[in-house]
Protein backbone atom coordinates (compact mmCIF):
# COMPACT_ATOMS: atom_id res chain seq x y z
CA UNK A 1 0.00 0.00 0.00
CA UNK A 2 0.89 3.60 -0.51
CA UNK A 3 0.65 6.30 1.40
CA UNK A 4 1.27 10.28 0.63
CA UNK A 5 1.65 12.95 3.15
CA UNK A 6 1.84 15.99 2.05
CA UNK A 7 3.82 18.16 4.51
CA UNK A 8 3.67 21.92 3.58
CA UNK A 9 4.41 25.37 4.57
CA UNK A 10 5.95 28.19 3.71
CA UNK A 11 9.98 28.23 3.41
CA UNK A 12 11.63 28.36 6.63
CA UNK A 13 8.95 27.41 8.39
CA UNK A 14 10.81 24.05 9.71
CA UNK A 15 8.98 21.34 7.15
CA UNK A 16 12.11 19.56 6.75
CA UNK A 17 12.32 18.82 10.29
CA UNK A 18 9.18 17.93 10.31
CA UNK A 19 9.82 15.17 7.63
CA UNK A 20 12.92 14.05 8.45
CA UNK A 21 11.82 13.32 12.24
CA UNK A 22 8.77 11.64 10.39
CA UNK A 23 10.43 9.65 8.36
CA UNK A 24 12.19 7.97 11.09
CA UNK A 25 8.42 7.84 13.62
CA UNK A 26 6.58 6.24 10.86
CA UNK A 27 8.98 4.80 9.25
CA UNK A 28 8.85 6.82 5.57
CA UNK A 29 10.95 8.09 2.70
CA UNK A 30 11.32 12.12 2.40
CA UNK A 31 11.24 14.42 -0.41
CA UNK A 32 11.25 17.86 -1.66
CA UNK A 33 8.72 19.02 -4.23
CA UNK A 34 11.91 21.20 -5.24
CA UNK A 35 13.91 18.19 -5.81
CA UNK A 36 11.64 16.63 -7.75
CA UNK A 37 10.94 19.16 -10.13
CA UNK A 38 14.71 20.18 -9.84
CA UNK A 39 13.80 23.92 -9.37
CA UNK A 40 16.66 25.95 -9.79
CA UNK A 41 15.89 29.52 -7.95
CA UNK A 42 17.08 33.07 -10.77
CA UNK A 43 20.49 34.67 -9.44
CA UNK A 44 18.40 37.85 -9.56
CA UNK A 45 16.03 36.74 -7.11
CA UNK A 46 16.27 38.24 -3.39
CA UNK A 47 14.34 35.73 -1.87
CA UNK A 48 15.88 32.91 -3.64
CA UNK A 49 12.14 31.37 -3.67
CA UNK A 50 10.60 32.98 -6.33
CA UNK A 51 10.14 31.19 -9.70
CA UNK A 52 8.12 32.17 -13.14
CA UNK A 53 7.29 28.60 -13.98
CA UNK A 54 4.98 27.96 -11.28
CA UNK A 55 2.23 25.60 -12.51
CA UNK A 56 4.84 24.02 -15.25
CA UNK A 57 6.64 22.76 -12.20
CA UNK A 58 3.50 21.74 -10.86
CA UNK A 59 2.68 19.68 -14.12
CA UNK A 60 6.35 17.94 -13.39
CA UNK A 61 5.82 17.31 -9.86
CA UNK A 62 2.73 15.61 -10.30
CA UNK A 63 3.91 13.61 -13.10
CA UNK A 64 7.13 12.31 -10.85
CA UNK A 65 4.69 11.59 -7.83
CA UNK A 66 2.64 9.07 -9.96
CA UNK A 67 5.79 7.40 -11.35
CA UNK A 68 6.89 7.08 -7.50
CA UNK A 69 3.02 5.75 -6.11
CA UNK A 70 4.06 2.78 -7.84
CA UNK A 71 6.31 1.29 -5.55
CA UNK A 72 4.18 0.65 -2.06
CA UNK A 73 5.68 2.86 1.37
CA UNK A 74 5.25 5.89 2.95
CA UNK A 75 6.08 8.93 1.62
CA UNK A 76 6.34 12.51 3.44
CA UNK A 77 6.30 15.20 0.53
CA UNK A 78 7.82 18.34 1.77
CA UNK A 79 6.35 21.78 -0.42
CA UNK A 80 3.48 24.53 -0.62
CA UNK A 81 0.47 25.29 -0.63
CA UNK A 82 1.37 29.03 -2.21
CA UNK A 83 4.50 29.93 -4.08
CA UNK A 84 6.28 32.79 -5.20
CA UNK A 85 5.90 33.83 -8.72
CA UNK A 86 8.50 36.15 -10.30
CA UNK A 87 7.28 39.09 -9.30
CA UNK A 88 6.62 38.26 -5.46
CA UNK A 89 2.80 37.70 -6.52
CA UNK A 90 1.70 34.79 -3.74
CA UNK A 91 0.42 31.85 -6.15
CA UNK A 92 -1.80 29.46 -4.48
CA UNK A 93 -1.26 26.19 -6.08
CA UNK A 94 -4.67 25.00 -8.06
CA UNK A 95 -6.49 22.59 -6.17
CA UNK A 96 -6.33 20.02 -9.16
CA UNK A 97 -2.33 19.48 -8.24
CA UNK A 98 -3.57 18.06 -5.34
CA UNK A 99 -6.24 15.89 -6.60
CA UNK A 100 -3.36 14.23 -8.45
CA UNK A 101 -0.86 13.90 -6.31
CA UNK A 102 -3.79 12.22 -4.04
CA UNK A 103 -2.20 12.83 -0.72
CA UNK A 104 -3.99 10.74 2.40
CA UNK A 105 -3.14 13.75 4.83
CA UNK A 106 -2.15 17.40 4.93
CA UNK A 107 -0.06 18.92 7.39
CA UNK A 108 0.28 22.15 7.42
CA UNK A 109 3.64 23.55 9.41
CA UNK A 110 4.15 26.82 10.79
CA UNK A 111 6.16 29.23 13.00
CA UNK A 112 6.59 32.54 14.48
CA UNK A 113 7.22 35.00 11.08
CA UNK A 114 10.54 36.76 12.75
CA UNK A 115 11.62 33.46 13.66
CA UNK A 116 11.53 32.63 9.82
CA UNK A 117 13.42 35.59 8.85
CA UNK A 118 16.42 34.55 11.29
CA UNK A 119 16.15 30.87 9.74
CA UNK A 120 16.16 32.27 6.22
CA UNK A 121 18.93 34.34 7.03
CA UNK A 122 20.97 31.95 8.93
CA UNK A 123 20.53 29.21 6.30
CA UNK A 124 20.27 31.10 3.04
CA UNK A 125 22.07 34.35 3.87
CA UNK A 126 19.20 36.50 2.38
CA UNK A 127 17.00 38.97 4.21
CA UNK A 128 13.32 38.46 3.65
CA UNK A 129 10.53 40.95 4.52
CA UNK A 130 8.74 40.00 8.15
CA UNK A 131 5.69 41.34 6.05
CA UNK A 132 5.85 39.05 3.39
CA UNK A 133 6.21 35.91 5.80
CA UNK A 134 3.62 36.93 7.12
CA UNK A 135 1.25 37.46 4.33
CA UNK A 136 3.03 33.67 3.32
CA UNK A 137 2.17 32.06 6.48
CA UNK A 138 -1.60 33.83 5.89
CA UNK A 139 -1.95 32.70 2.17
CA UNK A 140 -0.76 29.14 3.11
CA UNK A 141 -3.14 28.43 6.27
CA UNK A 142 -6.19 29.86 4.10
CA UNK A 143 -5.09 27.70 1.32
CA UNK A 144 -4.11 24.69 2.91
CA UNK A 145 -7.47 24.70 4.69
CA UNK A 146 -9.08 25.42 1.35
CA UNK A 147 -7.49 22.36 -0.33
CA UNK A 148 -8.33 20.19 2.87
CA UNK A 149 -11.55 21.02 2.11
CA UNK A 150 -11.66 20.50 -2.11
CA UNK A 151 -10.42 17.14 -2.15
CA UNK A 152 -12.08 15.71 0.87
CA UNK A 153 -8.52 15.19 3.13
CA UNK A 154 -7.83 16.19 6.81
CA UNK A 155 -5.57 18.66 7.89
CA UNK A 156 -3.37 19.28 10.74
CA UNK A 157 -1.50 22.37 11.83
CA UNK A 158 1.85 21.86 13.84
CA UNK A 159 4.54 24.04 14.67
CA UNK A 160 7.93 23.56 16.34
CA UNK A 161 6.18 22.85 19.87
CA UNK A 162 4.10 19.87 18.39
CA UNK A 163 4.68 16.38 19.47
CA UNK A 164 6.15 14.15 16.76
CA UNK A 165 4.03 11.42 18.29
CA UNK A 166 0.74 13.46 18.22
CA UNK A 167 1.49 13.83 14.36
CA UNK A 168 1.98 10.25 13.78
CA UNK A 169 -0.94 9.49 15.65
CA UNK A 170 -3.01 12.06 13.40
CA UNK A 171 -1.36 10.49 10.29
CA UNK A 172 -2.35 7.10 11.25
CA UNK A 173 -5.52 7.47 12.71
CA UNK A 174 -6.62 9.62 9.70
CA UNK A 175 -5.40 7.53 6.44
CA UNK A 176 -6.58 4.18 8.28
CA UNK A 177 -9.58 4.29 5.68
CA UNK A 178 -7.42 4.22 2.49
């Protein structure tokens, strides 16, 4: 059997800790929408997160996830509800990306916005706008909960304080049914 869950929020926000601590709970394999669709951020761009070729790297994403729901597991797919376009525009991801990547769960990951500055900073060595986190971390939650809703999938919202254990319990309690 298969299993998908989707783990997003916006960058910094501490999904791949999420995943990785997962991954080990559950057990499951981890991996970043980015890496799948190899996205390769402009040397012009401040953020380092915006990209023009938002829904074509959308089409390639969901194209690698139904090569990879062939083989049966667990899989903890780390990305976004919203993205960056090229001109800082948030893009909330069209619902229909989700319908094919059929996840069983969504979890939704967030933290403090000044708290993602410093990890953006720390890690990436680029200064992002508190207000634009912020409107991120917005935009994300609406949409996440939006999606959730579409395609008939439960949602949970963690952040940094939430119990790996409560998670996995969530996860397993709500994709018994599949």
């Amino acid at each position: 059997m298969f299993h998908l869950y989707f783990v997003g929020g916006i960058f910094g926000a501490g999904k791949s800790t999420v995943c990785r601590t997962l991954s080990r709970l559950l057990p499951g394999e981890h991996l970043k929408a980015s890496e799948l669709i190899r996205y390769t951020p402009s040397p012009n761009d401040a953020t380092g997160k915006a990209t023009g070729q938002v829904l074509s790297n959308q089409e390639r994403l969901i194209a690698t996830v139904t090569l990879r729901r062939a083989v049966p597991g667990t899989v903890l797919l780390d990305g976004h509800f919203c993205l960056l376009d090229d001109t800082y525009t948030i893009t909330r991801l069209p619902v229909n990306v989700f319908k094919h990547i059929q996840p069983s769960v969504l979890v939704l990951v967030e933290a403090d916005p000044g708290e993602v500055v410093y990890r953006i900073k720390r890690r990436d060595e680029r200064q992002i706008d508190v207000d634009l986190i912020q409107r991120l971390l917005f935009a994300e939650r609406e949409h996440g909960q939006a999606i959730s809703k579409a395609i008939g999938v439960p949602i949970i919202i963690v952040n940094g304080s939430t119990a790996a254990e409560d998670i996995v319990a969530f996860l397993r309690a709500s994709s018994s049914g599949d």
